[in-house]
PDB file of N, CA and C in Angstrom:
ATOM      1  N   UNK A   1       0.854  -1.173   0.000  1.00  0.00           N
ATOM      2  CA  UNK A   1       0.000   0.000   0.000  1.00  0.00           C
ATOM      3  C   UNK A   1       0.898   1.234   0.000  1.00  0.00           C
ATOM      4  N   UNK A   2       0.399   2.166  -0.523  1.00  0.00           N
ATOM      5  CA  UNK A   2       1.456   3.441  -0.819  1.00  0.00           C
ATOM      6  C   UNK A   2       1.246   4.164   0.404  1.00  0.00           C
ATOM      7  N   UNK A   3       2.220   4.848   0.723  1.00  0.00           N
ATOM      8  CA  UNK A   3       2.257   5.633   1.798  1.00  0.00           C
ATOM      9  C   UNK A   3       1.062   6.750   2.290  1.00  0.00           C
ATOM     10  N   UNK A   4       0.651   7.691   0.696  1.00  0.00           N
ATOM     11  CA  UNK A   4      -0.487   8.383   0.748  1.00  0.00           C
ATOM     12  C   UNK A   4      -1.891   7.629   1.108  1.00  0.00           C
ATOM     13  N   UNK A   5      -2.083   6.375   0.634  1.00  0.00           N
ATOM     14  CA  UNK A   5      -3.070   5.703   0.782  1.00  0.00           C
ATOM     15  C   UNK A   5      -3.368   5.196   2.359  1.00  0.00           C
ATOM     16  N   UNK A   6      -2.216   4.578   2.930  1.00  0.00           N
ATOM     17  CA  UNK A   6      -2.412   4.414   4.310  1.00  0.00           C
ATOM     18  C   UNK A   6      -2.121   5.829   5.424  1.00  0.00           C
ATOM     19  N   UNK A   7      -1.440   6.644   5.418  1.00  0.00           N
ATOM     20  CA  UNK A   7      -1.698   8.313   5.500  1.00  0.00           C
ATOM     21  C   UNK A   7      -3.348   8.806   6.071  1.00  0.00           C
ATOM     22  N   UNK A   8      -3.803   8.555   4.400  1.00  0.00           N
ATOM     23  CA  UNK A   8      -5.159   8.596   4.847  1.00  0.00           C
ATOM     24  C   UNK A   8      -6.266   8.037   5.004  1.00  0.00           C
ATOM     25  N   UNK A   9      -5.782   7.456   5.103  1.00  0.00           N
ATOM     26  CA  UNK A   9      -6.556   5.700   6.243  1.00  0.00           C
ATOM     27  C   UNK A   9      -6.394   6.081   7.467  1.00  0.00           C
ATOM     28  N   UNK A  10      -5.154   6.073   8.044  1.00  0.00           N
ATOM     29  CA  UNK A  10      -5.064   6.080   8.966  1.00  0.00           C
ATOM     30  C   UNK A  10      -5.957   7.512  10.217  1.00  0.00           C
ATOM     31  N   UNK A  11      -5.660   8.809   8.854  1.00  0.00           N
ATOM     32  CA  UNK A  11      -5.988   9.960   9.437  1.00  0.00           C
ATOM     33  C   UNK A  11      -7.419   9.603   9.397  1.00  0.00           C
ATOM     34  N   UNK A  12      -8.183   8.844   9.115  1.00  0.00           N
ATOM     35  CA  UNK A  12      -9.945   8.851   8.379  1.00  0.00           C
ATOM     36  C   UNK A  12     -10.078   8.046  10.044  1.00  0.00           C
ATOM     37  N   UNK A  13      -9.315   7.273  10.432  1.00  0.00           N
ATOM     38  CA  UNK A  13      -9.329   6.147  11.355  1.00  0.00           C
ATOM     39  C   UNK A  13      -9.320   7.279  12.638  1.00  0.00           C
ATOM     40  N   UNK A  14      -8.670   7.729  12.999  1.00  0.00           N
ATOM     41  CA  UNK A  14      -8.571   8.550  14.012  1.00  0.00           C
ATOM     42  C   UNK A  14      -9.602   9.968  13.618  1.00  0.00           C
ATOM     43  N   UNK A  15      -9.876  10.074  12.946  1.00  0.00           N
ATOM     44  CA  UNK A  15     -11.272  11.385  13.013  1.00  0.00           C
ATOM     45  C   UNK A  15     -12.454  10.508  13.601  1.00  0.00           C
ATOM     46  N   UNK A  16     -12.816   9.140  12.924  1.00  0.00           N
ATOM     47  CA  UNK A  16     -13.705   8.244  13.314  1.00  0.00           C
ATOM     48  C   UNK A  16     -13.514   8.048  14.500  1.00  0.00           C
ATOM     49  N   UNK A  17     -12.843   7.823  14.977  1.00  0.00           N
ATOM     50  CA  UNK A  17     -12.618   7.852  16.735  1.00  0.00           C
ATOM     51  C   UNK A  17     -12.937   8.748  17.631  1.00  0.00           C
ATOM     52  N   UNK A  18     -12.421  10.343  17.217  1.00  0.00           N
ATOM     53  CA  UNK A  18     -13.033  11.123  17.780  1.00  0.00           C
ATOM     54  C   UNK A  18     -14.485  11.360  17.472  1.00  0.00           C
ATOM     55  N   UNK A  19     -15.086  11.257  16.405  1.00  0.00           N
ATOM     56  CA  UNK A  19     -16.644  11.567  16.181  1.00  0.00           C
ATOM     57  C   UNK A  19     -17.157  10.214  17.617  1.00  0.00           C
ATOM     58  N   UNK A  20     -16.508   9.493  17.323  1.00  0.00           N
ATOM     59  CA  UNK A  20     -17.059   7.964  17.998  1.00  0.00           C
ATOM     60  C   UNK A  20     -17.092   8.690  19.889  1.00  0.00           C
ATOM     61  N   UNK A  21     -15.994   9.575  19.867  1.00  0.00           N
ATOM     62  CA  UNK A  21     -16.030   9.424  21.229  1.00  0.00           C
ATOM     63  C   UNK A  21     -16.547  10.988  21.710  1.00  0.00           C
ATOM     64  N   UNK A  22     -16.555  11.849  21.126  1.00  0.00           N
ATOM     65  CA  UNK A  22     -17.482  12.989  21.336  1.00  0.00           C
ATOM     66  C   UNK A  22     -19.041  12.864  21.298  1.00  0.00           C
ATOM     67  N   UNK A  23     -19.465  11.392  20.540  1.00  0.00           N
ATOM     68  CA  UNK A  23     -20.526  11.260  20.698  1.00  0.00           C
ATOM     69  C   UNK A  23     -21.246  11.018  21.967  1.00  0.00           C
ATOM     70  N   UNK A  24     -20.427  10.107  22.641  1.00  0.00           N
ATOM     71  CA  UNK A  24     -20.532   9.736  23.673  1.00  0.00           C
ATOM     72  C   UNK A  24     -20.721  10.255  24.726  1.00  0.00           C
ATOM     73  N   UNK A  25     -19.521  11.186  24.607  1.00  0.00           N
ATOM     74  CA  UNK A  25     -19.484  11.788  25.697  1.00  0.00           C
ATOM     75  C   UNK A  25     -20.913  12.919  25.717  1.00  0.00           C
ATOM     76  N   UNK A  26     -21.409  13.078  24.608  1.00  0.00           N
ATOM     77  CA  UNK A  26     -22.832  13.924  24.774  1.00  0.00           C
ATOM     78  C   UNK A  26     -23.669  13.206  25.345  1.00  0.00           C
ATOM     79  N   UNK A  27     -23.829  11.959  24.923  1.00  0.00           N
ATOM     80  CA  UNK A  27     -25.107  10.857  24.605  1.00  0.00           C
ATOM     81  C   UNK A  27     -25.377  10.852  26.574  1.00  0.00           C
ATOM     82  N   UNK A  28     -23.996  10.876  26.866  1.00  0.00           N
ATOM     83  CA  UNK A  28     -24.013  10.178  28.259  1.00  0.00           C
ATOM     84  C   UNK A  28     -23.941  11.125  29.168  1.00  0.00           C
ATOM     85  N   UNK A  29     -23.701  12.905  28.867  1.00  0.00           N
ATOM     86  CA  UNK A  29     -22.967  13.531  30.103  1.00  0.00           C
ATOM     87  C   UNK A  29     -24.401  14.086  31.122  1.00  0.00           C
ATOM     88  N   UNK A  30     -25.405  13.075  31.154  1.00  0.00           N
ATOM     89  CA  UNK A  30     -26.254  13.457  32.339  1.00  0.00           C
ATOM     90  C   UNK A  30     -26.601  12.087  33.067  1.00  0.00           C
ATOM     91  N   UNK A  31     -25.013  11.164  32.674  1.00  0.00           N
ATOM     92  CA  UNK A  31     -25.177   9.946  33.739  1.00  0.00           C
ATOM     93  C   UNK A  31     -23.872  10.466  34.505  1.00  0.00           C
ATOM     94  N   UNK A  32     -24.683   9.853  35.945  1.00  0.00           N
ATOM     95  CA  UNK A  32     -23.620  10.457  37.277  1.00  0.00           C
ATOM     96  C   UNK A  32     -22.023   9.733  37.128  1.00  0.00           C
ATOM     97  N   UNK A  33     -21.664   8.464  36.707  1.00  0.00           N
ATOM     98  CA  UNK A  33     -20.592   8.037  37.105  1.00  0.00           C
ATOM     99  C   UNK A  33     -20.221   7.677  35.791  1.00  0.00           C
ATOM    100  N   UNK A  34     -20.363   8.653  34.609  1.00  0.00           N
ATOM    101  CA  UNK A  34     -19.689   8.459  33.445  1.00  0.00           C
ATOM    102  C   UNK A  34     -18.620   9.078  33.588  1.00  0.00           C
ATOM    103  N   UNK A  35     -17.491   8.194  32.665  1.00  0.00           N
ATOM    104  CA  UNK A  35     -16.296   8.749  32.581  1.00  0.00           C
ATOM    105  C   UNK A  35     -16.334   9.404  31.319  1.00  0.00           C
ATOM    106  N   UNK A  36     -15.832  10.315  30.896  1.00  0.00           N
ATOM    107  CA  UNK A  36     -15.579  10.823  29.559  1.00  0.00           C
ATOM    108  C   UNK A  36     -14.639  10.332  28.783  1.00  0.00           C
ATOM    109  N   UNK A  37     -14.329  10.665  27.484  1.00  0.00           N
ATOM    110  CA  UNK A  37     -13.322   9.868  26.546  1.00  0.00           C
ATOM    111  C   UNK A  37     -12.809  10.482  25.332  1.00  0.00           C
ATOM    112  N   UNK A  38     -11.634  10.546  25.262  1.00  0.00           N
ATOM    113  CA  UNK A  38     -10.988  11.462  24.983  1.00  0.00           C
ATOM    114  C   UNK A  38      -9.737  10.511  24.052  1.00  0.00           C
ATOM    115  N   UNK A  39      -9.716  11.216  22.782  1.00  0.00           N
ATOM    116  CA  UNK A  39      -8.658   9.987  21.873  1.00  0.00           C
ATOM    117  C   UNK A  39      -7.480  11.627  21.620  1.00  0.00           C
ATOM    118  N   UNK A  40      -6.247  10.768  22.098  1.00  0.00           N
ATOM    119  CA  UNK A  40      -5.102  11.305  21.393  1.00  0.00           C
ATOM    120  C   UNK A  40      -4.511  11.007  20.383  1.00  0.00           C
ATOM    121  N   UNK A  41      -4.456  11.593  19.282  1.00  0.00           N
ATOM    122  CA  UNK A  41      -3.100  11.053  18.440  1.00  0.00           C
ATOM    123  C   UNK A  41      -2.138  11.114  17.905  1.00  0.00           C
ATOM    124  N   UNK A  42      -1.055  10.676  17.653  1.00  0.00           N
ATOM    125  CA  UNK A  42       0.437  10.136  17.667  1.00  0.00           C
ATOM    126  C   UNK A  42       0.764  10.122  16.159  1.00  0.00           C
ATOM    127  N   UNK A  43       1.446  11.002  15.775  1.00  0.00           N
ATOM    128  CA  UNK A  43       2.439  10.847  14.765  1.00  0.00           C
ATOM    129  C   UNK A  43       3.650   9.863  14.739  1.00  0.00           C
ATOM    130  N   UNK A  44       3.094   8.690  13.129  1.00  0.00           N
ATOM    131  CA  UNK A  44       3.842   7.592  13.496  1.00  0.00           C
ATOM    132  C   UNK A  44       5.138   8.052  12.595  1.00  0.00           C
ATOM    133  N   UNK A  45       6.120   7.384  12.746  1.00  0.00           N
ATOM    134  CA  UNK A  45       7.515   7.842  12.033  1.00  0.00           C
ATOM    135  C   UNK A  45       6.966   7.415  10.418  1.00  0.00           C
ATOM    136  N   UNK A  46       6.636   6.012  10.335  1.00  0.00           N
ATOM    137  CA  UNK A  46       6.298   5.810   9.165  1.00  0.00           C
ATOM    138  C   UNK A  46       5.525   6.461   8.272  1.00  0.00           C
ATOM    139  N   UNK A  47       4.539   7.384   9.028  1.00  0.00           N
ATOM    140  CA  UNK A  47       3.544   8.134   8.165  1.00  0.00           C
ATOM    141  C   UNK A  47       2.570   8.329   8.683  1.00  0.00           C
ATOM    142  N   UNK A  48       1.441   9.049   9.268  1.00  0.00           N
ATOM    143  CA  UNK A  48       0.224   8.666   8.958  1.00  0.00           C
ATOM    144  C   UNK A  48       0.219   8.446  10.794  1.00  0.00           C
ATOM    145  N   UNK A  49      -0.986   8.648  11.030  1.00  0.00           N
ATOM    146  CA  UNK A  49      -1.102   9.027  12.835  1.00  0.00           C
ATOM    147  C   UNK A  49      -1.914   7.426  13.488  1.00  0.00           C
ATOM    148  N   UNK A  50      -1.940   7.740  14.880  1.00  0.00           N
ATOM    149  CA  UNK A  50      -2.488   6.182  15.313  1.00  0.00           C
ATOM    150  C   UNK A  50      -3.420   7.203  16.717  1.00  0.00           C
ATOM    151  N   UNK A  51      -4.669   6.953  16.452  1.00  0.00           N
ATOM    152  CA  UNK A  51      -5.246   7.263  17.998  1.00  0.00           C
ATOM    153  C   UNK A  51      -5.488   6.252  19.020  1.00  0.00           C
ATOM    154  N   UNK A  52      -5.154   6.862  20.376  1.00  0.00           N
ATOM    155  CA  UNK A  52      -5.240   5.958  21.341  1.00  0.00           C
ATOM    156  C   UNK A  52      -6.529   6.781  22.930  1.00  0.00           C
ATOM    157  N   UNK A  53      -7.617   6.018  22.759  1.00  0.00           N
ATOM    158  CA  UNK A  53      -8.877   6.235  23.131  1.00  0.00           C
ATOM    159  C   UNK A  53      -8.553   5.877  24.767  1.00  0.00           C
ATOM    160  N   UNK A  54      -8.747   7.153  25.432  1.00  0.00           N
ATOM    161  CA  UNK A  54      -8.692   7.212  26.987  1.00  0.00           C
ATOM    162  C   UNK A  54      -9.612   7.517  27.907  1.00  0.00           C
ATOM    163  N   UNK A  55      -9.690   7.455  28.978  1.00  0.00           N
ATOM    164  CA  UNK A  55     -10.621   7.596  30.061  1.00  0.00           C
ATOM    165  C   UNK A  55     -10.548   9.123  30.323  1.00  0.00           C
ATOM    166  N   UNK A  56     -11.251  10.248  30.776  1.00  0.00           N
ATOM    167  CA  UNK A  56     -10.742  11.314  31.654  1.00  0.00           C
ATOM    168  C   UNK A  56     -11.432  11.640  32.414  1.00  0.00           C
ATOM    169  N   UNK A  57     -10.713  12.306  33.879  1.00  0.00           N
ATOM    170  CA  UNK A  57     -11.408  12.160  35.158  1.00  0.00           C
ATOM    171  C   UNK A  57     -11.638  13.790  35.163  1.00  0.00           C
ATOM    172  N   UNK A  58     -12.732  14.376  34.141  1.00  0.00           N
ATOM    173  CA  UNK A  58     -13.403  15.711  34.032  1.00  0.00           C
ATOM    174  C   UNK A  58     -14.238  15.875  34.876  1.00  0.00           C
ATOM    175  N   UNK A  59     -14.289  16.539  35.721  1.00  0.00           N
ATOM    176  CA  UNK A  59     -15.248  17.562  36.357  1.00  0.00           C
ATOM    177  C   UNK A  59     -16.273  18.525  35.742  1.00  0.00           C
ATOM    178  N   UNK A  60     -17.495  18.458  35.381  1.00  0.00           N
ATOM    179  CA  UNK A  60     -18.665  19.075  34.719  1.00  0.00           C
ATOM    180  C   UNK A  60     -18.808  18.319  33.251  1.00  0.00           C
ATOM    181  N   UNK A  61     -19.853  19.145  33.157  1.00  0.00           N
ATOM    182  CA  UNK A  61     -20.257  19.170  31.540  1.00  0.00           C
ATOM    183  C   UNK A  61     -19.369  19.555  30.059  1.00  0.00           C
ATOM    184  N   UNK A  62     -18.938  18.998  29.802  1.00  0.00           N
ATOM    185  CA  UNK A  62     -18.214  19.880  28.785  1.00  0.00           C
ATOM    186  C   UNK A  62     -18.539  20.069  26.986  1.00  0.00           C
ATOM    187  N   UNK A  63     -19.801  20.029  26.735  1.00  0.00           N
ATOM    188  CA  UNK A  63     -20.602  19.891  25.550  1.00  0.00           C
ATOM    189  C   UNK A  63     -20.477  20.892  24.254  1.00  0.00           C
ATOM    190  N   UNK A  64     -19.570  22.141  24.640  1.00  0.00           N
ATOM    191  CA  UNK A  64     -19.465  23.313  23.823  1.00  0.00           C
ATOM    192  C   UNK A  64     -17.778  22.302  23.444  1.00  0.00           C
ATOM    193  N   UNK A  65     -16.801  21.804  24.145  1.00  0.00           N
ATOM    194  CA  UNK A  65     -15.880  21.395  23.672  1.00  0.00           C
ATOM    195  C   UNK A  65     -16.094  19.990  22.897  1.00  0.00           C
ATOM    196  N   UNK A  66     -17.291  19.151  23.319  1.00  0.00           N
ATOM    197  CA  UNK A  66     -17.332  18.135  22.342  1.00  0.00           C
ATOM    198  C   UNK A  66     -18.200  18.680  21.153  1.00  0.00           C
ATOM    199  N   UNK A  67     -18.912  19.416  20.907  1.00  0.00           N
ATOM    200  CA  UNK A  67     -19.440  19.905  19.790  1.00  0.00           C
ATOM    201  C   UNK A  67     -18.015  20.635  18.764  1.00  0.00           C
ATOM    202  N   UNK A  68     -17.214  21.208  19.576  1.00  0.00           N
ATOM    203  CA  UNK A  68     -16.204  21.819  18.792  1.00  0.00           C
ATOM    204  C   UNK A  68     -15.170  20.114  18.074  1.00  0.00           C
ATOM    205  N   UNK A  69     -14.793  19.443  19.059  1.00  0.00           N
ATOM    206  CA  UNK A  69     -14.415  18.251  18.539  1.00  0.00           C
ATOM    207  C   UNK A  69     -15.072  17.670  17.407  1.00  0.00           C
ATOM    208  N   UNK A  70     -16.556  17.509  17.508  1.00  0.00           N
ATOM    209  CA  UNK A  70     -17.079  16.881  16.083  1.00  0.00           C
ATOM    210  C   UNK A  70     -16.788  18.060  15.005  1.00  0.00           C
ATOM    211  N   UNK A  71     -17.002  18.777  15.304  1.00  0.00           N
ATOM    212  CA  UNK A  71     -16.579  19.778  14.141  1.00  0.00           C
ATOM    213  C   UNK A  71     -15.431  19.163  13.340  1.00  0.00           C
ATOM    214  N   UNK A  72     -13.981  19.638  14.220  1.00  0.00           N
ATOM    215  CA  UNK A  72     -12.913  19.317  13.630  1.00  0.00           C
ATOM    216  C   UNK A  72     -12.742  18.132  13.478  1.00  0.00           C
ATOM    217  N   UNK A  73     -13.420  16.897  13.784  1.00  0.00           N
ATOM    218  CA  UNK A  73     -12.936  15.413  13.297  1.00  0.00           C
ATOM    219  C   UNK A  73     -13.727  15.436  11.895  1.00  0.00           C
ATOM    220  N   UNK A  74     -15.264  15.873  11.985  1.00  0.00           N
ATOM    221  CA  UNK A  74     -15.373  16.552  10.771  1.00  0.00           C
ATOM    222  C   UNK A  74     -14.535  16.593   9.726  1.00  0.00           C
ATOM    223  N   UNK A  75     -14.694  17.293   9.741  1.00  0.00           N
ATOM    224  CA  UNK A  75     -13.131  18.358   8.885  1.00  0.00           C
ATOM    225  C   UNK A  75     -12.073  17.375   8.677  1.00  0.00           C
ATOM    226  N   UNK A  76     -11.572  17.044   9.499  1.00  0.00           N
ATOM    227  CA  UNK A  76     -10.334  16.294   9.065  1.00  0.00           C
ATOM    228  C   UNK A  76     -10.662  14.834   8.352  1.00  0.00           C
ATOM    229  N   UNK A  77     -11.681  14.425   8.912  1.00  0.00           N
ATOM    230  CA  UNK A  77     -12.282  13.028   8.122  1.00  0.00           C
ATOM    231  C   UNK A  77     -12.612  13.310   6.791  1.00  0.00           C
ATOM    232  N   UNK A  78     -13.270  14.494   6.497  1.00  0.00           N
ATOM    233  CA  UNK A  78     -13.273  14.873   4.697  1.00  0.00           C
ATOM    234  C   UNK A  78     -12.243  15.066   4.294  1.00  0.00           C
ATOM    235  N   UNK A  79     -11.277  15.598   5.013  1.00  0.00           N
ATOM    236  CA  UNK A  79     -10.045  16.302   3.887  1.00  0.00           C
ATOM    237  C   UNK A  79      -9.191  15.111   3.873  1.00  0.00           C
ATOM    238  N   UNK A  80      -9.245  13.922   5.206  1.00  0.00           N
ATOM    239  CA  UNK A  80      -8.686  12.679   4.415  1.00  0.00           C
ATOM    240  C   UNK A  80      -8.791  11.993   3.559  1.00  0.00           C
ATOM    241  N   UNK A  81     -10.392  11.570   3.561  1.00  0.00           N
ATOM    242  CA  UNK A  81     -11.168  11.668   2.322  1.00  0.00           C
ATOM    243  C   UNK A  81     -10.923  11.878   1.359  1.00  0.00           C
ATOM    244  N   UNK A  82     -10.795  13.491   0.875  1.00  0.00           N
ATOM    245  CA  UNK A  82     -10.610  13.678  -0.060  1.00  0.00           C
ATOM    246  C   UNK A  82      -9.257  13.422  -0.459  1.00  0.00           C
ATOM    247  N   UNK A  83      -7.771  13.319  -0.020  1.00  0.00           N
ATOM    248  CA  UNK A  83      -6.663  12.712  -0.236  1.00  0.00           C
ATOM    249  C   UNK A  83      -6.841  11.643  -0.569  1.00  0.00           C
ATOM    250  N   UNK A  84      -7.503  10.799  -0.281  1.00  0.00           N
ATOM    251  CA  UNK A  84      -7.589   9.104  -0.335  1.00  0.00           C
ATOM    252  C   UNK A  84      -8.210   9.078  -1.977  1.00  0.00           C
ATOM    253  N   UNK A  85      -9.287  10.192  -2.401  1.00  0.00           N
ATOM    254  CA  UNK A  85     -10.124  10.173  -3.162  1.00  0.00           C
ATOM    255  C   UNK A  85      -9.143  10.415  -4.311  1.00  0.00           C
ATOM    256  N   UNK A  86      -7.916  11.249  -4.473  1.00  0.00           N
ATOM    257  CA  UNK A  86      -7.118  11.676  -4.994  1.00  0.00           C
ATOM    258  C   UNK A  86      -5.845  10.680  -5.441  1.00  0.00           C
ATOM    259  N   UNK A  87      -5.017  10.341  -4.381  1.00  0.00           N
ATOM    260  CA  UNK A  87      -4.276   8.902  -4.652  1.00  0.00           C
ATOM    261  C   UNK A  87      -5.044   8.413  -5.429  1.00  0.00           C
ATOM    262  N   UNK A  88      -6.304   7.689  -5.180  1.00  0.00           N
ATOM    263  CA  UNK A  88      -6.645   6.206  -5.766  1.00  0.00           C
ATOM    264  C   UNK A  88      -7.225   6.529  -7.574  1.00  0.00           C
ATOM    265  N   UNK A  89      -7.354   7.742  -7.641  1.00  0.00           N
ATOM    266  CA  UNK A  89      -7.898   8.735  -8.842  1.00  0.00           C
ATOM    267  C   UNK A  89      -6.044   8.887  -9.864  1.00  0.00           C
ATOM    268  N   UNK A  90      -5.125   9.262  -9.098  1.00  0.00           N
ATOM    269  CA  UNK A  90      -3.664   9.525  -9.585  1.00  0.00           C
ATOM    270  C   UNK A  90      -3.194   7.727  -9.566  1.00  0.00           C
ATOM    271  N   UNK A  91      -3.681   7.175  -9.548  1.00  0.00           N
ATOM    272  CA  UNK A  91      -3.349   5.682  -9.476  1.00  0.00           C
ATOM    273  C   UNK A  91      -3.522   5.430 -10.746  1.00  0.00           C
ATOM    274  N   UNK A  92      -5.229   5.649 -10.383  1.00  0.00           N
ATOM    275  CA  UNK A  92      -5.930   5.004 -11.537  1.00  0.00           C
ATOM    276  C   UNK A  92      -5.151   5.502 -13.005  1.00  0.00           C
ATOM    277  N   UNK A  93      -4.899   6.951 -13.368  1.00  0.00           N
ATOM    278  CA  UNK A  93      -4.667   7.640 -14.332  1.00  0.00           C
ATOM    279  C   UNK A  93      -3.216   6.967 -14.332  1.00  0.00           C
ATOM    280  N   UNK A  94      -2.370   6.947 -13.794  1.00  0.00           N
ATOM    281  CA  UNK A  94      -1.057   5.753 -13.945  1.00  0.00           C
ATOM    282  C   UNK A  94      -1.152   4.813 -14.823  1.00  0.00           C
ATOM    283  N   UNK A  95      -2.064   3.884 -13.950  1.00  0.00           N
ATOM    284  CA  UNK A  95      -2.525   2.438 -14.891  1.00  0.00           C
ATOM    285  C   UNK A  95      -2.623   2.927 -15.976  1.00  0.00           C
ATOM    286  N   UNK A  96      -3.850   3.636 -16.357  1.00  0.00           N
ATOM    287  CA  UNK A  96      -4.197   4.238 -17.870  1.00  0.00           C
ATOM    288  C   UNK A  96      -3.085   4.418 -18.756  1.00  0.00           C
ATOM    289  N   UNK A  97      -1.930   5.126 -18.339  1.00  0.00           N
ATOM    290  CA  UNK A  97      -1.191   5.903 -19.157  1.00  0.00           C
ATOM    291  C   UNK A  97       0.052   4.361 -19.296  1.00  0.00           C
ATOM    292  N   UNK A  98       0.082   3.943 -18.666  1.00  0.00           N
ATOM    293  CA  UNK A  98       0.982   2.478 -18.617  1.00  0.00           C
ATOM    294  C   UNK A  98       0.357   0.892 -19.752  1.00  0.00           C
ATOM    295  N   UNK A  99      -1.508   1.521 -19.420  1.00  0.00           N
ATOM    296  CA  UNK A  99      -1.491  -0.163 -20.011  1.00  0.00           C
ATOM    297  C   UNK A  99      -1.863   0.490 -21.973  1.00  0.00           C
TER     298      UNK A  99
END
C-alpha cells in the first residue's frame, strides 16, 4: 500500500474515533458516574497518525468542547477523504497511461 493511501486511512481512522467518542461523551454527560473519553493522536515515524482512546477524570459538563471536537474530526475526516479520493484517482490515471 502506498504511503499516501495508508496516510489517509489512517488519518480517516482517528477522526472516526473522535466523532465515535465525542458522541458519547454527549449521549451520556447526564449519567452520574460516566467517565468521559478522549482519543489522542500520535504521529507515526512511518507516516500517517495512530489514535489511542482514553478515560478522563473531568469535572462538569463539557458539551461546547465536544461539539467543537465533532466539528474538527469533521473536517479532518473529509479532507482525508478527499486525499484518499485523490491517490486512488492519480493511481488510476497511472494504470491508464501504462497499459
Amino acid at each position: 500500500m502506498s504511503i499516501g493511501l495508508s496516510t489517509a486511512l489512517s488519518g480517516i481512522s482517528v477522526a472516526n474515533e473522535r466523532l465515535r467518542a465525542s458522541a458519547s461523551n454527549i449521549a451520556n454527560s447526564g449519567v452520574s458516574d460516566f467517565r468521559r473519553q478522549q482519543v489522542e493522536a500520535q504521529t507515526l515515524e512511518s507516516g500517517g497518525v495512530k489514535g489511542q482512546l482514553r478515560q478522563v477524570n473531568a469535572v462538569g459538563n463539557a458539551a461546547e468542547a465536544d461539539m467543537a471536537t465533532q466539528k474538527t474530526a469533521t473536517y479532518a475526516f473529509v479532507a482525508n477523504l478527499r486525499v484518499l479520493q485523490t491517490q486512488l484517482q492519480a493511481s488510476g490515471t497511472l494504470l491508464d497511461i501504462h497499459a
